[in-house]
Protein backbone atom coordinates (compact mmCIF):
# COMPACT_ATOMS: atom_id res chain seq x y z
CA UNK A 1 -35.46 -100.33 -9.70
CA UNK A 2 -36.73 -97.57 -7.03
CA UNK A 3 -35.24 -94.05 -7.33
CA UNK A 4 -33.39 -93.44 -3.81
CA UNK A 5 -32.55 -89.94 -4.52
CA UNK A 6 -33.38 -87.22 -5.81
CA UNK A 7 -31.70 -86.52 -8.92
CA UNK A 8 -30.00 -83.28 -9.67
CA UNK A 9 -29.65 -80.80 -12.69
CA UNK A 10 -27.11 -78.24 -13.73
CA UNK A 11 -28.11 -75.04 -15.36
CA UNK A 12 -25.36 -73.48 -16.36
CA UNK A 13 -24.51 -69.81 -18.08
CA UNK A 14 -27.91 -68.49 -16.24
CA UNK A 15 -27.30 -64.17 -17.28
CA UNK A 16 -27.85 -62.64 -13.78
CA UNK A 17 -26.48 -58.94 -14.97
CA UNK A 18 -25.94 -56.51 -17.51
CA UNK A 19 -22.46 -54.44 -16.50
CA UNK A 20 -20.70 -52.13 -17.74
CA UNK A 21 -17.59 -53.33 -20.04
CA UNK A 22 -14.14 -52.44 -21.83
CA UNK A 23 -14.06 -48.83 -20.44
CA UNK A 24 -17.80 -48.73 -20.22
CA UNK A 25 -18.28 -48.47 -23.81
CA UNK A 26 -19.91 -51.29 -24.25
CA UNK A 27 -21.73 -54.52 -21.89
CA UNK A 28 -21.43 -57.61 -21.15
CA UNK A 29 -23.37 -60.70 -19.23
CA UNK A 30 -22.66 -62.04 -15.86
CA UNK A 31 -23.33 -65.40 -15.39
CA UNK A 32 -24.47 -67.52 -12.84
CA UNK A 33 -24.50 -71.34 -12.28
CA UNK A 34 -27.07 -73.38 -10.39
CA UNK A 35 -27.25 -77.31 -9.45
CA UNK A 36 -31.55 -77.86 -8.64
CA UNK A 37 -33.63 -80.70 -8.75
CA UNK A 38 -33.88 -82.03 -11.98
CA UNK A 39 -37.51 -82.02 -11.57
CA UNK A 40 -39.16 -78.75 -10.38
CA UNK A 41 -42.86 -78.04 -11.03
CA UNK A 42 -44.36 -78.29 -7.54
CA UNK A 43 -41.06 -78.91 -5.67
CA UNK A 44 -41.20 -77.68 -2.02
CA UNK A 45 -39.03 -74.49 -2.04
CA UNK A 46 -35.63 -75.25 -0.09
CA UNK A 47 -32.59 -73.19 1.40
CA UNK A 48 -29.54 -72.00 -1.27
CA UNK A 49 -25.96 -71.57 -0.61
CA UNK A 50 -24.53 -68.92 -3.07
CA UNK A 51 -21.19 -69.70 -3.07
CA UNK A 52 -18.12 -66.88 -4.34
CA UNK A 53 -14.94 -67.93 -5.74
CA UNK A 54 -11.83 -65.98 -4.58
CA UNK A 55 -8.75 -65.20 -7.26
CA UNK A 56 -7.38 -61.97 -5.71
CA UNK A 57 -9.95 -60.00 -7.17
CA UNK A 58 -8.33 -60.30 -10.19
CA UNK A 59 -9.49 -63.47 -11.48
CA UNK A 60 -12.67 -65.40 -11.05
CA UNK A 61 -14.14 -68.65 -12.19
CA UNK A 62 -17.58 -69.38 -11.62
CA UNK A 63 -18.10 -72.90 -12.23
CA UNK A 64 -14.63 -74.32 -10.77
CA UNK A 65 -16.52 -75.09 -7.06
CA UNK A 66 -19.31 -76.89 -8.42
CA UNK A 67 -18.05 -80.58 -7.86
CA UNK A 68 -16.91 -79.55 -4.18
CA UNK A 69 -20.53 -78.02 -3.83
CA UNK A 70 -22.48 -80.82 -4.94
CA UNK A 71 -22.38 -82.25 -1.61
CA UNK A 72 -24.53 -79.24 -0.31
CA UNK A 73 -27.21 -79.82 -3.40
CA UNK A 74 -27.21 -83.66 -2.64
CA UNK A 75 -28.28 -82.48 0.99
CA UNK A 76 -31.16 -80.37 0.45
CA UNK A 77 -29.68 -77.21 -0.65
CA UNK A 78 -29.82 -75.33 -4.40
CA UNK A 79 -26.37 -74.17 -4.76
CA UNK A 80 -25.41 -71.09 -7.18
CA UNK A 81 -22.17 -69.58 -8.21
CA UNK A 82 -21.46 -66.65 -10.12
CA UNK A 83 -18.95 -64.80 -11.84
CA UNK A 84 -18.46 -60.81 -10.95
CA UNK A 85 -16.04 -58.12 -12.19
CA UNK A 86 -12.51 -58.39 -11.14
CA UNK A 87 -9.95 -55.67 -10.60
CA UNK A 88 -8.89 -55.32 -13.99
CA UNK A 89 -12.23 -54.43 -15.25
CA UNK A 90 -13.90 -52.43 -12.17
CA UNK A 91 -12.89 -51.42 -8.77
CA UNK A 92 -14.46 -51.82 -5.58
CA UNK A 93 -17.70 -51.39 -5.00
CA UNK A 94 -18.55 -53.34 -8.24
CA UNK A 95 -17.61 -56.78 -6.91
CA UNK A 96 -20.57 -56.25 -3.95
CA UNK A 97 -22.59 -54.62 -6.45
CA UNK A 98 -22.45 -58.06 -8.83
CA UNK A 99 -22.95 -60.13 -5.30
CA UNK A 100 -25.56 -58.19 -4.34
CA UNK A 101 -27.40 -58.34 -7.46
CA UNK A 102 -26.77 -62.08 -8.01
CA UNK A 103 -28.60 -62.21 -4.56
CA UNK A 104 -31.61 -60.10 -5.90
CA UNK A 105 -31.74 -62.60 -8.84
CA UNK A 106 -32.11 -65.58 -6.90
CA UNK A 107 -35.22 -63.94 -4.92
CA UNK A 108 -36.81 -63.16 -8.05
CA UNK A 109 -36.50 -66.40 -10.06
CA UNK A 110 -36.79 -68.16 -6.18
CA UNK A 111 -39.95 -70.11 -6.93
CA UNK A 112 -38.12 -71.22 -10.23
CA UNK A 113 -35.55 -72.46 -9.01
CA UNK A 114 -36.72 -74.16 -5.96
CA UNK A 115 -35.22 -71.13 -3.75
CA UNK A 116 -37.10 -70.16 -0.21
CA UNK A 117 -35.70 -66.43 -0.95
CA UNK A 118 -35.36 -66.45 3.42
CA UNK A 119 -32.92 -68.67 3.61
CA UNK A 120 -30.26 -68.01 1.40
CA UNK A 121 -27.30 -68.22 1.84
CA UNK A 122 -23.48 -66.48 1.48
CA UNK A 123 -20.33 -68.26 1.46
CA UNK A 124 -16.87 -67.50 -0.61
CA UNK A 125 -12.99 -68.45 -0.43
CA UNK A 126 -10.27 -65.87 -0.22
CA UNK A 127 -11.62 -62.66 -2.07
CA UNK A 128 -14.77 -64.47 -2.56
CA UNK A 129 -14.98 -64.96 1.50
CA UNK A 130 -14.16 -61.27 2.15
CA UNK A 131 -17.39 -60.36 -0.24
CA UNK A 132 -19.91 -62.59 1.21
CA UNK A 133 -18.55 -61.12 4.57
CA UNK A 134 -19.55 -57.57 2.91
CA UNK A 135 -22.82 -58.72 1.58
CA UNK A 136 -23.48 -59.66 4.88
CA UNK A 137 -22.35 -56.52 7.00
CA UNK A 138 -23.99 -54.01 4.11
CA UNK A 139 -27.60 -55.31 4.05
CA UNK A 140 -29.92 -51.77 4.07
CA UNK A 141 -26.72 -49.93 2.12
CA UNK A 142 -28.72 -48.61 -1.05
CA UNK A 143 -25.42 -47.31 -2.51
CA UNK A 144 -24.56 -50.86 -3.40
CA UNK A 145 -28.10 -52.31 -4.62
CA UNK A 146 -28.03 -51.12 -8.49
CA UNK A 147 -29.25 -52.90 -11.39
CA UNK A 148 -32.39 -54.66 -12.08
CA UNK A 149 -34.74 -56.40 -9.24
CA UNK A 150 -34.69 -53.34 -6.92
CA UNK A 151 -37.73 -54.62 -5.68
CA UNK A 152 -36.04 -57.49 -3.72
CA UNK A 153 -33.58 -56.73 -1.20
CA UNK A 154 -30.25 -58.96 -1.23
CA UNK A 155 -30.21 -59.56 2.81
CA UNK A 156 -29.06 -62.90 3.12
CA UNK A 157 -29.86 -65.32 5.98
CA UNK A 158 -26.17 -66.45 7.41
CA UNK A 159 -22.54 -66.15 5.65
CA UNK A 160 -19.90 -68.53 5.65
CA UNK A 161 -16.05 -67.11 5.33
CA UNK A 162 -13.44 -69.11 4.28
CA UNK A 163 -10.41 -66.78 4.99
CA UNK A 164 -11.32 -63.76 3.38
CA UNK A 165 -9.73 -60.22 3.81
CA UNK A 166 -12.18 -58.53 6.34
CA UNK A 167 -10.11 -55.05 7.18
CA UNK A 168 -8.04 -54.07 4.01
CA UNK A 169 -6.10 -51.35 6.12
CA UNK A 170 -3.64 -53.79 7.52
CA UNK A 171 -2.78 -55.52 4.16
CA UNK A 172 0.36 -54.33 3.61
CA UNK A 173 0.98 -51.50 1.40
CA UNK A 174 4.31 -52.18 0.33
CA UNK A 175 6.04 -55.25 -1.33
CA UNK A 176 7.07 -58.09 0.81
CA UNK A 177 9.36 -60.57 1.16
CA UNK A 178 6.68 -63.14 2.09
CA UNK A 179 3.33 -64.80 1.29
CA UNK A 180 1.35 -61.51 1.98
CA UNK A 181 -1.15 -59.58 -0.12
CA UNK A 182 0.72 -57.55 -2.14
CA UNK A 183 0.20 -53.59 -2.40
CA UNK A 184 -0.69 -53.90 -5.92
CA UNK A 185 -3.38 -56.29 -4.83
CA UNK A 186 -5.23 -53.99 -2.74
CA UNK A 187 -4.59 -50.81 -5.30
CA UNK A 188 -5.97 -52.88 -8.32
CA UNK A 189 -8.67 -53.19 -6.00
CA UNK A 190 -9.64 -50.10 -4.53
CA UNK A 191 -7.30 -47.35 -6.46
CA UNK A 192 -3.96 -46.55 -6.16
CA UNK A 193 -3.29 -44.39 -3.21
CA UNK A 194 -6.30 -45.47 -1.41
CA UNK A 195 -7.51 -43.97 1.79
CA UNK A 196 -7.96 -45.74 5.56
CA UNK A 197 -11.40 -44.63 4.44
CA UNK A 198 -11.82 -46.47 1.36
CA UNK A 199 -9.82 -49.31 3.36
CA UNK A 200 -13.11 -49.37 5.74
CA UNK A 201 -15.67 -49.35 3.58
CA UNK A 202 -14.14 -52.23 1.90
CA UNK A 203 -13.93 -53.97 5.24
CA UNK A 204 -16.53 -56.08 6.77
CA UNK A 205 -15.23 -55.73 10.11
CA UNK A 206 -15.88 -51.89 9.94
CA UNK A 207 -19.48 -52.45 8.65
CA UNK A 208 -20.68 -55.36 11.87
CA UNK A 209 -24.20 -54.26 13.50
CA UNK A 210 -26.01 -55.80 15.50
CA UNK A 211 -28.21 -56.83 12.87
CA UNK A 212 -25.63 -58.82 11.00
CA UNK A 213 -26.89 -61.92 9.90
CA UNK A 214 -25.25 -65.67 11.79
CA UNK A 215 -21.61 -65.89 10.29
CA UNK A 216 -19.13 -69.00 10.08
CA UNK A 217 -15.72 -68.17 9.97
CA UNK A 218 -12.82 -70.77 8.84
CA UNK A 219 -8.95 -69.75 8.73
CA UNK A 220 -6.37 -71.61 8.57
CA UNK A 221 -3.09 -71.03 11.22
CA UNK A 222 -0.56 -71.30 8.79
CA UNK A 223 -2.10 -68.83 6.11
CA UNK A 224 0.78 -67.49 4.20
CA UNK A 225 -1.29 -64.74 2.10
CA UNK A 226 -4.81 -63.53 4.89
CA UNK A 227 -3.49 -63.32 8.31
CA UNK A 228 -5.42 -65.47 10.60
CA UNK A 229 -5.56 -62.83 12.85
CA UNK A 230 -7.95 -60.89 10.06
CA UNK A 231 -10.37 -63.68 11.29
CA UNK A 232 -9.78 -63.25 14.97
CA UNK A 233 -10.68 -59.77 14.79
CA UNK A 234 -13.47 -60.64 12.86
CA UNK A 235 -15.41 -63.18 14.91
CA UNK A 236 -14.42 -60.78 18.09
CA UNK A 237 -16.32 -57.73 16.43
CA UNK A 238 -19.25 -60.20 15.77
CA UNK A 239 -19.25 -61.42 18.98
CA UNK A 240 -18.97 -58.58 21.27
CA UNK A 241 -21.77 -56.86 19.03
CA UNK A 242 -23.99 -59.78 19.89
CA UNK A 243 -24.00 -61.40 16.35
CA UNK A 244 -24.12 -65.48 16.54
CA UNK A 245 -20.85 -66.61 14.91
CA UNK A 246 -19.17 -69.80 14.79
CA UNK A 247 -15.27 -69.72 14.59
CA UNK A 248 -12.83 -72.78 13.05
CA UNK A 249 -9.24 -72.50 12.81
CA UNK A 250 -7.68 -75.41 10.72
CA UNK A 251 -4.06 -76.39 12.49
CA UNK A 252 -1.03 -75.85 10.03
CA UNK A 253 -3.30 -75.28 7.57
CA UNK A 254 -2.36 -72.25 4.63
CA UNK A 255 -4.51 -70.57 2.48
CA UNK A 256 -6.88 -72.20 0.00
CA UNK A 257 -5.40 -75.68 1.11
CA UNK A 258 -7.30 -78.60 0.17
CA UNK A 259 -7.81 -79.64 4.11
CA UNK A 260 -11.17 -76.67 3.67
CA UNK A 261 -12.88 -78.85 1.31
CA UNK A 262 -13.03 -82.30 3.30
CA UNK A 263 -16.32 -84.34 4.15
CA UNK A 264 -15.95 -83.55 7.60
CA UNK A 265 -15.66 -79.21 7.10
CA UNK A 266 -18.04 -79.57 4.64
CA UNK A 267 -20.42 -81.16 7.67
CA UNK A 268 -19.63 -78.82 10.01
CA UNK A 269 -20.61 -76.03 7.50
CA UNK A 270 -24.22 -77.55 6.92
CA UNK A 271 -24.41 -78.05 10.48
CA UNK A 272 -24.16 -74.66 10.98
CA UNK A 273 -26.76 -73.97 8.03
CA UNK A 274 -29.39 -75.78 9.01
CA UNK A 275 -29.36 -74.15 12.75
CA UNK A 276 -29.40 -70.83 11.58
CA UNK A 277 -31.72 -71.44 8.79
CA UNK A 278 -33.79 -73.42 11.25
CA UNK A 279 -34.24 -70.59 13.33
CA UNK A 280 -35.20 -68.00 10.65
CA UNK A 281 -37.87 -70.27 8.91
């Protein structure tokens, strides 16, 4: 029988960080999860999509994306997915400082894992989407690049946002009758009695350049929780500061809903990829 395709691995509970744990008196392991080719000596060196679960920022599952992501791996791409600290363990900046490391990782293990380290790339749901937006708008920002593999930077090539928060300060900071993001949310987060200031620098829309990298943004209109309008904002800043960005909103669509992880997104997303990535080889 002739082998049509190429056949794919999963490595799973790859360590990708030492961090600080339970009140930073003692460690633990991040871990990261990768779906390759099975068979890698001499493999020609291909794009990755490092894809961040969301959870509030108060719970996070690294592998639970995998079987949505496979399609990206069946189509040329080495997908990753990691785990980083959550609210209850650190605040903000150590979620970007996992990402960012987790991006450093992948450059140095690139040839390893079949990686070309210049076209990775960024993508996340819901919290996860609001820190690949961040990894994306902070690229140069040495405050956040701590850890091992200083010697790589963790620029990434393009970002992909599935309705992430991308400008904290108008999350409400008082309980609501709705779908919202609670105060306590946003405190757990970044501190209670956080400053506009701390608001910013935990928004991507306050950290757009014109040197931010190509960025797909998808939002549903009927998102109970982010505020489509987050997005709007978003893809305006990009925009008007010259950055490429691609915008879908999904009609009557709410937050996390299952319409985001259909064939036909899914092709609009590597669509989007390979142009960028095309551009940037």
């Amino acid at each position: 029988m002739n082998v049509r395709r190429e056949v794919l691995a999963l490595v799973s509970d790859v360590s990708y960080a030492l961090v600080p744990d339970w009140y930073a008196n003692t460690y633990r392991n991040l871990k990261m999860h990768l779906i390759l080719p099975k068979h890698r000596e001499g493999h020609a060196l291909q794009p990755c999509l490092l894809f961040l679960c969301g959870g509030a920022f108060s719970v996070v599952n690294g592998g639970i994306w995998l079987p949505e992501l496979l399609y990206f791996a069946r189509r040329g791409y080495t997908v990753a997915t990691i785990e980083y600290r959550t609210s209850n363990a650190a605040q903000f900046p150590a979620q970007l400082i996992d990402v960012k490391a987790a991006v450093r990782y992948l450059k140095a293990h690139a040839r390893q894992f079949c990686i070309d380290p210049d076209r990775i790339v960024i993508s996340g749901e819901s919290a996860g989407g609001a820190l690949c937006a961040l990894a994306a708008t902070t690229a140069g920002m040495q405050e956040y690049e701590q850890g091992d593999y200083l010697e790589y930077d963790s620029s990434v090539a393009a970002a992909v946002d599935f309705y992430g928060v991308v400008d904290v300060d108008t999350c409400p900071r008082t309980e609501s009758a709705g779908g919202e993001v609670h105060a306590w949310t946003m405190e757990a987060y970044l501190g209670a009695g956080y400053t506009q200031a701390d608001a910013a620098r935990a928004s991507a829309l306050h950290h757009v350049s014109p040197g931010t990298p190509p960025v797909m943004i998808l939002h549903g209109t009927a998102d109970p929780m982010v505020d489509v309008t987050q997005s709007d904002r978003f893809y305006a800043k990009l925009r008007d500061s010259g950055v490429y960005v691609e915008y879908y909103k999904l009609r009557g669509v709410g937050h996390g809903q299952d319409a985001f992880y259909q064939d036909e997104v899914k092709a609009l997303v590597l669509a989007f990829m390979n142009k960028v990535l095309g551009e940037t080889k």
